[in-house]
N, C-alpha and C. Protein backbone atom coordinates (compact mmCIF):
# COMPACT_ATOMS: atom_id res chain seq x y z
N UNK A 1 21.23 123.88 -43.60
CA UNK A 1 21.85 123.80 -42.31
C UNK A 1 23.36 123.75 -42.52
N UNK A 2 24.38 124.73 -41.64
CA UNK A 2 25.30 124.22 -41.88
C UNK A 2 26.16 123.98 -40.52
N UNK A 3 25.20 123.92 -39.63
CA UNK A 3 26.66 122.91 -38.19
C UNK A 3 26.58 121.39 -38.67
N UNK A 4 27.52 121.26 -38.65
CA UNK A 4 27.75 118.84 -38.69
C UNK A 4 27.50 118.54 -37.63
N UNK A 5 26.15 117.66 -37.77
CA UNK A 5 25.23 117.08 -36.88
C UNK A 5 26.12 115.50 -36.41
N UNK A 6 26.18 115.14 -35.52
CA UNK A 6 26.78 113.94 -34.55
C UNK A 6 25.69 113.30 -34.11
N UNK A 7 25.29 111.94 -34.51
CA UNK A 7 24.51 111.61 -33.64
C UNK A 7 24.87 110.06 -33.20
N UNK A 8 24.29 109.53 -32.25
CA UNK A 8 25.00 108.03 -31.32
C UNK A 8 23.93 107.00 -32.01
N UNK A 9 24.12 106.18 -32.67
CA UNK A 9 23.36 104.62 -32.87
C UNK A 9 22.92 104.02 -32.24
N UNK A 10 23.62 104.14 -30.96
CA UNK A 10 22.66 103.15 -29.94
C UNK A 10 21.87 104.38 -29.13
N UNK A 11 21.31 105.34 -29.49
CA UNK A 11 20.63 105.90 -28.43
C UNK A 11 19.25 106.08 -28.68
N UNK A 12 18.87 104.76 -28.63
CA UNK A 12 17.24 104.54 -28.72
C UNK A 12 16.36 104.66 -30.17
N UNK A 13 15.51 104.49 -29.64
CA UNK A 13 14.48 104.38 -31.00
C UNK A 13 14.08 105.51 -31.83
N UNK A 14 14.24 106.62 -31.00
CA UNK A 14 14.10 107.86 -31.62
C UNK A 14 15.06 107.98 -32.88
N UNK A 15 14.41 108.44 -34.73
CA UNK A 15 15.73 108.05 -35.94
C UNK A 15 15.40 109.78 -35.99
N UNK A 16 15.32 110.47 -35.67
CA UNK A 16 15.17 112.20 -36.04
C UNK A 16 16.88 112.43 -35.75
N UNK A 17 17.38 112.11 -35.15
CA UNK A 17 18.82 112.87 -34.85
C UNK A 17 19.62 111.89 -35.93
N UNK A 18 19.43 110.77 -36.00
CA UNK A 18 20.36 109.99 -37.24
C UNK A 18 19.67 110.25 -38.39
N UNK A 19 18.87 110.75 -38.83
CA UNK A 19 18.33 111.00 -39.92
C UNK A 19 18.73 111.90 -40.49
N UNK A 20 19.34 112.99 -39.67
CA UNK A 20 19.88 114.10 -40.45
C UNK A 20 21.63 114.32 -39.85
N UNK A 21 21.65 113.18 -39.22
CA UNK A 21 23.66 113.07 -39.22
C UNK A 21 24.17 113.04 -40.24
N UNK A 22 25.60 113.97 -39.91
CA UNK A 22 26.56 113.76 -41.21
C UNK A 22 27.44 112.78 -40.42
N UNK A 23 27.79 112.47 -39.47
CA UNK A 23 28.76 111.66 -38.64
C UNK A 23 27.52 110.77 -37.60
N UNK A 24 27.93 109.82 -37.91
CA UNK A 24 27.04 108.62 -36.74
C UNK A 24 28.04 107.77 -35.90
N UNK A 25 28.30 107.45 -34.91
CA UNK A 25 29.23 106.52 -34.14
C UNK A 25 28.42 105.68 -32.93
N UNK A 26 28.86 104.92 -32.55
CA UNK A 26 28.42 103.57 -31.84
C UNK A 26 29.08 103.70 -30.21
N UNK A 27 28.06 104.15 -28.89
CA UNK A 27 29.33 104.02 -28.06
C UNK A 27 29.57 102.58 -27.12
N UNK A 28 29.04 101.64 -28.28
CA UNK A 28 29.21 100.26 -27.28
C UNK A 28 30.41 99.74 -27.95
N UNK A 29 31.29 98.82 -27.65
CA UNK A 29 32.37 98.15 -28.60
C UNK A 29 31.69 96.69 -29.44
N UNK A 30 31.79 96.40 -29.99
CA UNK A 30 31.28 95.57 -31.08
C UNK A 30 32.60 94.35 -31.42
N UNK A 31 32.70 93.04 -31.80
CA UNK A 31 33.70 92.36 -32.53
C UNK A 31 33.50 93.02 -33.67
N UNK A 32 35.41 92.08 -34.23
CA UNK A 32 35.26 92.98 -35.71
C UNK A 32 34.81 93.03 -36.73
N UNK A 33 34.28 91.93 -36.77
CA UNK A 33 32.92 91.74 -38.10
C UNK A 33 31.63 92.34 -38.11
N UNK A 34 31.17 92.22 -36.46
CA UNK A 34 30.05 93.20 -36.36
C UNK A 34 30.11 94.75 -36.45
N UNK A 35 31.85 95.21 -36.01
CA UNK A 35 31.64 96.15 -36.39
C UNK A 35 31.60 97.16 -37.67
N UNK A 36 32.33 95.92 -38.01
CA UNK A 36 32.38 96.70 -40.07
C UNK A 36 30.93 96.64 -40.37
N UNK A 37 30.31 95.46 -40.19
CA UNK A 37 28.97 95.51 -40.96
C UNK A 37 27.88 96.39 -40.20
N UNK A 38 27.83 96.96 -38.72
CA UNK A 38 27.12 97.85 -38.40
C UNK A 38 27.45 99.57 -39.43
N UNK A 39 28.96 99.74 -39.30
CA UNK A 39 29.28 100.63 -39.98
C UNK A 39 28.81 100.75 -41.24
N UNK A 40 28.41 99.83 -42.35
CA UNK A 40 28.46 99.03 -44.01
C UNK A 40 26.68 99.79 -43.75
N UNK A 41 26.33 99.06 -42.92
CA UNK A 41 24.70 99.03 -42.77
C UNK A 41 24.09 100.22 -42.46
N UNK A 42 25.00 100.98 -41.42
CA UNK A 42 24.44 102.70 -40.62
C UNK A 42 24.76 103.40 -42.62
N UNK A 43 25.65 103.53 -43.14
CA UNK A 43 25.91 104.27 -43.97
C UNK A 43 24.66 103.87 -45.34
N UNK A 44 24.18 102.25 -45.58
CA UNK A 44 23.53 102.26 -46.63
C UNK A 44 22.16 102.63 -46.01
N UNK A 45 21.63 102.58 -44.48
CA UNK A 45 20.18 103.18 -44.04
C UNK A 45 19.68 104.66 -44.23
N UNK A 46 21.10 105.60 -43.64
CA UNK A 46 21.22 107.10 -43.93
C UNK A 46 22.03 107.52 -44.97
N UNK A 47 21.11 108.02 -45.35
CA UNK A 47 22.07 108.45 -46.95
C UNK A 47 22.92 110.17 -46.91
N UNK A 48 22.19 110.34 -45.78
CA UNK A 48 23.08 111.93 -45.33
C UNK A 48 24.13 111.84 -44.81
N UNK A 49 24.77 110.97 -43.93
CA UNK A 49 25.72 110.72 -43.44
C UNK A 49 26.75 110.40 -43.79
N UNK A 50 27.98 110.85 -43.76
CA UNK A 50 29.03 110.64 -44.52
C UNK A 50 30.73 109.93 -43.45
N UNK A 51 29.99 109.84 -42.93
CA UNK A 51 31.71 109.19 -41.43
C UNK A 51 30.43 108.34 -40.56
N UNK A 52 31.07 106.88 -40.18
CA UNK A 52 30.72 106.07 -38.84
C UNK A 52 31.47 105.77 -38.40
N UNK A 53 31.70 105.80 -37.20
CA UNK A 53 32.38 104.84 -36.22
C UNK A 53 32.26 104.28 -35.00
N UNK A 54 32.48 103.34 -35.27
CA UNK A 54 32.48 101.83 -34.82
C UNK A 54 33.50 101.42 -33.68
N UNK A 55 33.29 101.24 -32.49
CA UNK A 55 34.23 100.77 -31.47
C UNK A 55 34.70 99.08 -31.52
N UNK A 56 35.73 98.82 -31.52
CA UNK A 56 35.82 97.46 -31.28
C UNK A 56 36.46 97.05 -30.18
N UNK A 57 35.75 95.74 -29.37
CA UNK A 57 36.48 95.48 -28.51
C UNK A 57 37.68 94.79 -28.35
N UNK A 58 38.06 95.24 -27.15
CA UNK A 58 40.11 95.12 -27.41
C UNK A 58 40.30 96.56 -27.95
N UNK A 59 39.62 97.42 -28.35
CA UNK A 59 40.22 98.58 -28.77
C UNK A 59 40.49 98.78 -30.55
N UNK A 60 40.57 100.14 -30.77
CA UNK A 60 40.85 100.48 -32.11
C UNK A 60 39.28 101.17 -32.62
N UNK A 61 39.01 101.46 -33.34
CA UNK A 61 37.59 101.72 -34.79
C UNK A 61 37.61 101.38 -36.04
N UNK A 62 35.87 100.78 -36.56
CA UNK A 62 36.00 100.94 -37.90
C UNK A 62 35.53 101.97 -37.92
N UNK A 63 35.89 103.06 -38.91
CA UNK A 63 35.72 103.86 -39.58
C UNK A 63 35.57 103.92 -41.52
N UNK A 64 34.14 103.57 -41.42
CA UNK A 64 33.65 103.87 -43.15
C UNK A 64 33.18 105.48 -43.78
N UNK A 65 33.78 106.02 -44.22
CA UNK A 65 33.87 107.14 -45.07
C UNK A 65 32.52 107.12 -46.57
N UNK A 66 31.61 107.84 -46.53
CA UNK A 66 30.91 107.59 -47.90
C UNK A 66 31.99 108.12 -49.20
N UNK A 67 31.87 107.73 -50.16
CA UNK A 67 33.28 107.58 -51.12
C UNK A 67 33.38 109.13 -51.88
N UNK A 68 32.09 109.71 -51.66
CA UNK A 68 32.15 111.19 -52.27
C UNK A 68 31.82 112.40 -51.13
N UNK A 69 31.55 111.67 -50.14
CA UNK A 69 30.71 112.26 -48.82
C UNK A 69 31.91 113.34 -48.36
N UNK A 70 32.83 113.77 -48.16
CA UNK A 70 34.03 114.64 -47.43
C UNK A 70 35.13 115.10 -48.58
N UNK A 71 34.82 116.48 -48.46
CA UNK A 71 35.84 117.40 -49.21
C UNK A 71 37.29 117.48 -48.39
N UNK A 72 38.33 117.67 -49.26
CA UNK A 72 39.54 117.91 -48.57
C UNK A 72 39.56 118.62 -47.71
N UNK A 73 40.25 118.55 -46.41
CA UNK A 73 40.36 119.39 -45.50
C UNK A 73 39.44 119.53 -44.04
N UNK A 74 38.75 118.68 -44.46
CA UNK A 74 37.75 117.78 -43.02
C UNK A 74 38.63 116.62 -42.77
N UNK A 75 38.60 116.77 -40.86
CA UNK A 75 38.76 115.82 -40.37
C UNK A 75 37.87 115.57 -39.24
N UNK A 76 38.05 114.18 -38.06
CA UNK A 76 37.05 114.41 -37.34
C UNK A 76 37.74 113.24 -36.46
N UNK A 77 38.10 113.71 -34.75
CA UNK A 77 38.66 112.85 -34.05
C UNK A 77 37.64 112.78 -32.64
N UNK A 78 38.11 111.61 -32.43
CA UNK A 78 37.30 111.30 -30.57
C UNK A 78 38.77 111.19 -29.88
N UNK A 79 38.62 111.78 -28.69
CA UNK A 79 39.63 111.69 -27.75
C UNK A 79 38.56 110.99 -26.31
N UNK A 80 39.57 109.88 -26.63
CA UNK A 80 39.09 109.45 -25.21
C UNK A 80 38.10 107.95 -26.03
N UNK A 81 37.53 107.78 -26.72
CA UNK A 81 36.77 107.09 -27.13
C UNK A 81 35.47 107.59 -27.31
N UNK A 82 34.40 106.84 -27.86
CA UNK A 82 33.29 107.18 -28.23
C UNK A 82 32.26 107.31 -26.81
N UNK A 83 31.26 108.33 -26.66
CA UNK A 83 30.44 108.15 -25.64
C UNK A 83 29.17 108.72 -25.80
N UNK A 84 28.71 108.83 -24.86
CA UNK A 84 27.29 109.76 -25.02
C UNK A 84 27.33 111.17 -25.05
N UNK A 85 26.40 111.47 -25.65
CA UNK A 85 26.73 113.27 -25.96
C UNK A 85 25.88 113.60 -24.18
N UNK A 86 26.61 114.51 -23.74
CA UNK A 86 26.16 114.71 -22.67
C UNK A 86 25.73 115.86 -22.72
């Protein structure tokens, strides 16, 4: 496969769309401890996935990178904040 699959963490029980994400993100805001360790945790469950992010409230993201997961020259932005794929 080669489109980069996006998929949302909180969108239910169904794991077929995070199972084969290369990018996973959260669109609820989280504190900042919960949100590093949701991020820590989404990346050691899926091993395909290589970018999470994490909303925190008050604003900002964590963002965890897998350490070999992204070649130079990828990037990957949200405008507007994180939401549901509509």
């Amino acid at each position: 496969m080669n489109d980069l699959v996006v998929a949302c963490l909180d969108a239910g029980p169904d794991e077929r769309r995070r199972e084969c994400a290369d990018v996973l993100y959260s669109a609820v805001p989280h504190a900042a401890v919960d949100a590093w360790l949701l991020a820590v945790r989404a990346l050691a469950r899926y091993p395909g996935c290589v970018l999470v992010l994490v909303p925190k409230v008050g604003g900002g993201c964590v963002v965890r990178v897998r350490p070999s997961g992204l070649t130079s020259g990828c990037a990957i932005a949200l405008r507007g904040g994180a939401g549901r794929p509509r």
